[in-house]
N, C-alpha and C. Protein backbone atom coordinates (compact mmCIF):
# COMPACT_ATOMS: atom_id res chain seq x y z
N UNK A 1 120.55 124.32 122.05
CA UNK A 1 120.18 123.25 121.14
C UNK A 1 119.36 123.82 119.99
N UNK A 2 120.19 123.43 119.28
CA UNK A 2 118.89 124.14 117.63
C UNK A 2 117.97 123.19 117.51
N UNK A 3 116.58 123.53 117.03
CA UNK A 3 115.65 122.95 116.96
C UNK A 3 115.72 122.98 114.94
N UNK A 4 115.36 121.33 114.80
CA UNK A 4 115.67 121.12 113.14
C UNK A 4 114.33 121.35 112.59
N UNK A 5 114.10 122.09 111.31
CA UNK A 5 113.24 122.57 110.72
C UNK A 5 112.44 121.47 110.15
N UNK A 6 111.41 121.74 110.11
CA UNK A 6 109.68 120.69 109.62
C UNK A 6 109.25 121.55 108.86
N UNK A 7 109.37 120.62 107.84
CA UNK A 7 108.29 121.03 106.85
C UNK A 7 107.02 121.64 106.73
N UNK A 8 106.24 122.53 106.54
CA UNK A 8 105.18 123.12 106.64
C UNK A 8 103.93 121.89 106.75
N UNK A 9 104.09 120.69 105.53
CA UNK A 9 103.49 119.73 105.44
C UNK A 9 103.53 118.73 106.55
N UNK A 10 104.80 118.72 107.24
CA UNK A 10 104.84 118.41 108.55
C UNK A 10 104.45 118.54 109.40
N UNK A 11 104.37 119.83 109.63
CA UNK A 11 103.87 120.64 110.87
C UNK A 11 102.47 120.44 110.80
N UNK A 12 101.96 120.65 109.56
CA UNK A 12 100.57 120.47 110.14
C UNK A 12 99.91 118.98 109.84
N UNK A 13 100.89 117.94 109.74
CA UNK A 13 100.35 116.52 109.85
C UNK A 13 100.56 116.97 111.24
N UNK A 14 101.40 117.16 111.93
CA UNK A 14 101.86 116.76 113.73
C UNK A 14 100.48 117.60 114.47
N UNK A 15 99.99 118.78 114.08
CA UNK A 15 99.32 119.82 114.74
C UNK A 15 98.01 119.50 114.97
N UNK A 16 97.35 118.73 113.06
CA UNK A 16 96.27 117.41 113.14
C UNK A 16 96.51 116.49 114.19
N UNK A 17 97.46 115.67 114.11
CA UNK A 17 97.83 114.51 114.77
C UNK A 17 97.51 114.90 116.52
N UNK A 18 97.91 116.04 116.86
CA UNK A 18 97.83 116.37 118.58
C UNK A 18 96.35 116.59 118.69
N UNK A 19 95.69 117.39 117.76
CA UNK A 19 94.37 118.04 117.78
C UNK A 19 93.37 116.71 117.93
N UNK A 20 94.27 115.23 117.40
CA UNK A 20 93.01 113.97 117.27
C UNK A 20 94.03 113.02 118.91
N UNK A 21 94.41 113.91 119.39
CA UNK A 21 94.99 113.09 121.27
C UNK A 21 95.83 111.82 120.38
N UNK A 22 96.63 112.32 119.86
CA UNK A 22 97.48 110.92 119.07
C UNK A 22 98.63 110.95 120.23
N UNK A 23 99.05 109.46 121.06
CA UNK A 23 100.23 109.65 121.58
C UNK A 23 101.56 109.86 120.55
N UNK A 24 102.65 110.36 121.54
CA UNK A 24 103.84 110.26 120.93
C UNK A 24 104.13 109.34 119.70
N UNK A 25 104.25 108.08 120.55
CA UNK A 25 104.36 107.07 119.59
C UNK A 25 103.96 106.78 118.37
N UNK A 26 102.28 106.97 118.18
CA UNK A 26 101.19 107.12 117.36
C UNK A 26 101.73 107.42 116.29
N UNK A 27 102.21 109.13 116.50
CA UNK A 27 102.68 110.33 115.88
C UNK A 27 103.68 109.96 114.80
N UNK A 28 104.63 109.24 115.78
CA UNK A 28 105.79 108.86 114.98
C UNK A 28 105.71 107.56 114.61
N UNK A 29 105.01 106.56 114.72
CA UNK A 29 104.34 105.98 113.85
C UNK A 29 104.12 106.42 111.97
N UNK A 30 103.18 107.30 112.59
CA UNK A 30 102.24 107.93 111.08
C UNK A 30 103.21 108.42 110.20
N UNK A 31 104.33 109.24 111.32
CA UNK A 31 104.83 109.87 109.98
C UNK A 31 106.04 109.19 109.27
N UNK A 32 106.60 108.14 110.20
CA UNK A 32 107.17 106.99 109.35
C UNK A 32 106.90 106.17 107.89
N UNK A 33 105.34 105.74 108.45
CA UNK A 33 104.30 105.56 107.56
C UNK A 33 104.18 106.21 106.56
N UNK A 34 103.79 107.60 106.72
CA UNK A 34 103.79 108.59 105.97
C UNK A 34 105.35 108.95 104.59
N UNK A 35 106.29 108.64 105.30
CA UNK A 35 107.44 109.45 104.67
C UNK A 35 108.03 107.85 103.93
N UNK A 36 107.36 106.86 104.41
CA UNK A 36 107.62 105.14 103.56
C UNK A 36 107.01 105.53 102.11
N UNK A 37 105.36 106.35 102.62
CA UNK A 37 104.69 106.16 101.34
C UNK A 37 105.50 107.36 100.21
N UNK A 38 105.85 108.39 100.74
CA UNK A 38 106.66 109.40 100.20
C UNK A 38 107.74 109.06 99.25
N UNK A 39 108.62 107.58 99.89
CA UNK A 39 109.60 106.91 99.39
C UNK A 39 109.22 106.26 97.58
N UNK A 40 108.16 105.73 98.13
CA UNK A 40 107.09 105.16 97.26
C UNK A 40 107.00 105.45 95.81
N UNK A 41 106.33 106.84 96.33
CA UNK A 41 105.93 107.50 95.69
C UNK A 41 106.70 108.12 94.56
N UNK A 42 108.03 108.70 95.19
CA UNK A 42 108.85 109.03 94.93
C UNK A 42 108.19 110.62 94.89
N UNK A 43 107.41 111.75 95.69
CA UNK A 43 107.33 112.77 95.31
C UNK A 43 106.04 113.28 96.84
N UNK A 44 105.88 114.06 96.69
CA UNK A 44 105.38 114.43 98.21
C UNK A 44 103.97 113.58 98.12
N UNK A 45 103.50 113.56 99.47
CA UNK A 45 102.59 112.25 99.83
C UNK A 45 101.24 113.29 100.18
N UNK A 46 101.29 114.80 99.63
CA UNK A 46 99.80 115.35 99.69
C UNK A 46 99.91 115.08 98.26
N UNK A 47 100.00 114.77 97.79
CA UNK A 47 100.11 114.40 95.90
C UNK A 47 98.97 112.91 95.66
N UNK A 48 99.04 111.93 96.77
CA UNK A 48 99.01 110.99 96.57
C UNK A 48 97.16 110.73 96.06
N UNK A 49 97.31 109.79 94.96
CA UNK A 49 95.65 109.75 94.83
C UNK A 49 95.26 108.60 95.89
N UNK A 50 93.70 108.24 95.59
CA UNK A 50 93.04 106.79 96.25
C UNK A 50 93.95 106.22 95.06
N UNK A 51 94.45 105.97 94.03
CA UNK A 51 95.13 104.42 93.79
C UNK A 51 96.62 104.54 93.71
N UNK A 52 97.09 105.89 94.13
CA UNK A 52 98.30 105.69 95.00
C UNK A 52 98.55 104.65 96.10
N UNK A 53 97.38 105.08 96.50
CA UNK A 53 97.28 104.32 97.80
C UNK A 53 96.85 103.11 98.09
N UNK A 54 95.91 102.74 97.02
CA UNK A 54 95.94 101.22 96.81
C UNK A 54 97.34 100.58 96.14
N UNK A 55 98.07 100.80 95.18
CA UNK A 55 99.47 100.92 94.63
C UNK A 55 99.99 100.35 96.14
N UNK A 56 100.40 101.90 96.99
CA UNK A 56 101.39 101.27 98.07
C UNK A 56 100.81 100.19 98.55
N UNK A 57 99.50 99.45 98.70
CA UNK A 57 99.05 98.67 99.63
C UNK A 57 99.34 97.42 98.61
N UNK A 58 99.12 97.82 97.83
CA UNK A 58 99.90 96.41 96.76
C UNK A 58 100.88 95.74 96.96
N UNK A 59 101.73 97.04 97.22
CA UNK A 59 103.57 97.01 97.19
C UNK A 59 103.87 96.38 98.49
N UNK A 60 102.97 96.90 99.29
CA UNK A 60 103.40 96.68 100.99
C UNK A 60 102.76 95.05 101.03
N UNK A 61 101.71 94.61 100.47
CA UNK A 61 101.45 93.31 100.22
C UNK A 61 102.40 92.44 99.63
N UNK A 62 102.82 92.77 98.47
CA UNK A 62 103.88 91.76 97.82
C UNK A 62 105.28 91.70 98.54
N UNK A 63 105.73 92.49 99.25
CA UNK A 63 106.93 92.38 100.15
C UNK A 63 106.86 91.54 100.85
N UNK A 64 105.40 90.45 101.05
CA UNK A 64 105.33 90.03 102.21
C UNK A 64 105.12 90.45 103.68
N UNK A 65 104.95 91.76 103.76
CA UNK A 65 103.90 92.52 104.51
C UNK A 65 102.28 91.71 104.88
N UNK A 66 102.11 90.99 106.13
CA UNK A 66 100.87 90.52 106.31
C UNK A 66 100.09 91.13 106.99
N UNK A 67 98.63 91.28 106.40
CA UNK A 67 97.25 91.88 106.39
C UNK A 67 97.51 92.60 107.70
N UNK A 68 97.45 91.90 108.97
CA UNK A 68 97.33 92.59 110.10
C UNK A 68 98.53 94.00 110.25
N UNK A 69 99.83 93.39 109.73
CA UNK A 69 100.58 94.75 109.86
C UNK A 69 100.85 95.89 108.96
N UNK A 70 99.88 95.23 107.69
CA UNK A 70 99.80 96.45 106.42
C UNK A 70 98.44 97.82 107.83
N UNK A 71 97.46 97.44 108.43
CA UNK A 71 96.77 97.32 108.62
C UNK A 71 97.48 99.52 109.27
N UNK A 72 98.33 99.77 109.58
CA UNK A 72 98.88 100.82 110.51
C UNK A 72 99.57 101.67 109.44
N UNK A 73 100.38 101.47 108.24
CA UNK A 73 100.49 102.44 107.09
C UNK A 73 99.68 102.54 106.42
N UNK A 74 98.27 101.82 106.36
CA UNK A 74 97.29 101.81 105.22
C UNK A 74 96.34 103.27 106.38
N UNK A 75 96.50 103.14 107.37
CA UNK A 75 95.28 104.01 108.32
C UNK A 75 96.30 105.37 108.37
N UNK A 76 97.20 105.24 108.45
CA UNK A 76 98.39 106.42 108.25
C UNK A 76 98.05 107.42 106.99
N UNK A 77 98.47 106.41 105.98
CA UNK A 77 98.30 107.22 104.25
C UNK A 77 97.06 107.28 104.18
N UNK A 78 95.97 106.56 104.42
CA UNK A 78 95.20 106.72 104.04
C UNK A 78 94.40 107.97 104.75
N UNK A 79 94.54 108.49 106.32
CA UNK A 79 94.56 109.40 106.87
C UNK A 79 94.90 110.97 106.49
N UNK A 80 96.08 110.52 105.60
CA UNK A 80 96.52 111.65 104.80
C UNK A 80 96.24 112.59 104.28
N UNK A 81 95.01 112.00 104.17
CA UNK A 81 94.00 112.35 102.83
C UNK A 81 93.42 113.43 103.46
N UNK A 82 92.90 113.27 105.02
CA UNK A 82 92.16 114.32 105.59
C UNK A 82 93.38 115.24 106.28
N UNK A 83 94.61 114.81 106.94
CA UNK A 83 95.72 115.63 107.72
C UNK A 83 96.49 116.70 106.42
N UNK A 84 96.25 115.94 105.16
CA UNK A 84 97.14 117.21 104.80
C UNK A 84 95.61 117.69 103.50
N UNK A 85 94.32 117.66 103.95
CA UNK A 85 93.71 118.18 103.08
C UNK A 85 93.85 119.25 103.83
């Protein structure tokens, strides 16, 4: 079985992510989260400023996205900030 290649920026969101006892799920959570805001963005998500990130929380608001479930990509991206500093 070939194992599919991760991004360097990947690898060490996942390596953070184990180092803070994140379950599986968690994990893939975040980087869902993570690769939404990427979409976003349109350009890699260690790029992203604080009003990037208010921006996506805008965006994820006006979709009709409510408070409680913005509440898990906002702790994701906003996490970012320290996993891919």
């Amino acid at each position: 079985m070939t194992e599919m290649a991760i991004s360097p920026l990947r690898r060490r969101m996942i390596e953070d992510m184990t180092v803070r006892n994140f379950v599986e799920k968690t994990q893939n959570d975040y980087i869902r989260h993570v690769k939404n805001l990427a979409a976003f963005l349109g350009r890699s998500p260690d790029t992203a400023t604080a009003e990037d990130l208010r921006l996506y929380q805008l965006h994820l608001t006006e979709g009709g996205i409510r408070p409680p479930t913005i509440n898990a990509p906002v702790s994701a991206c906003s996490s970012r900030t320290s996993i891919f500093a």
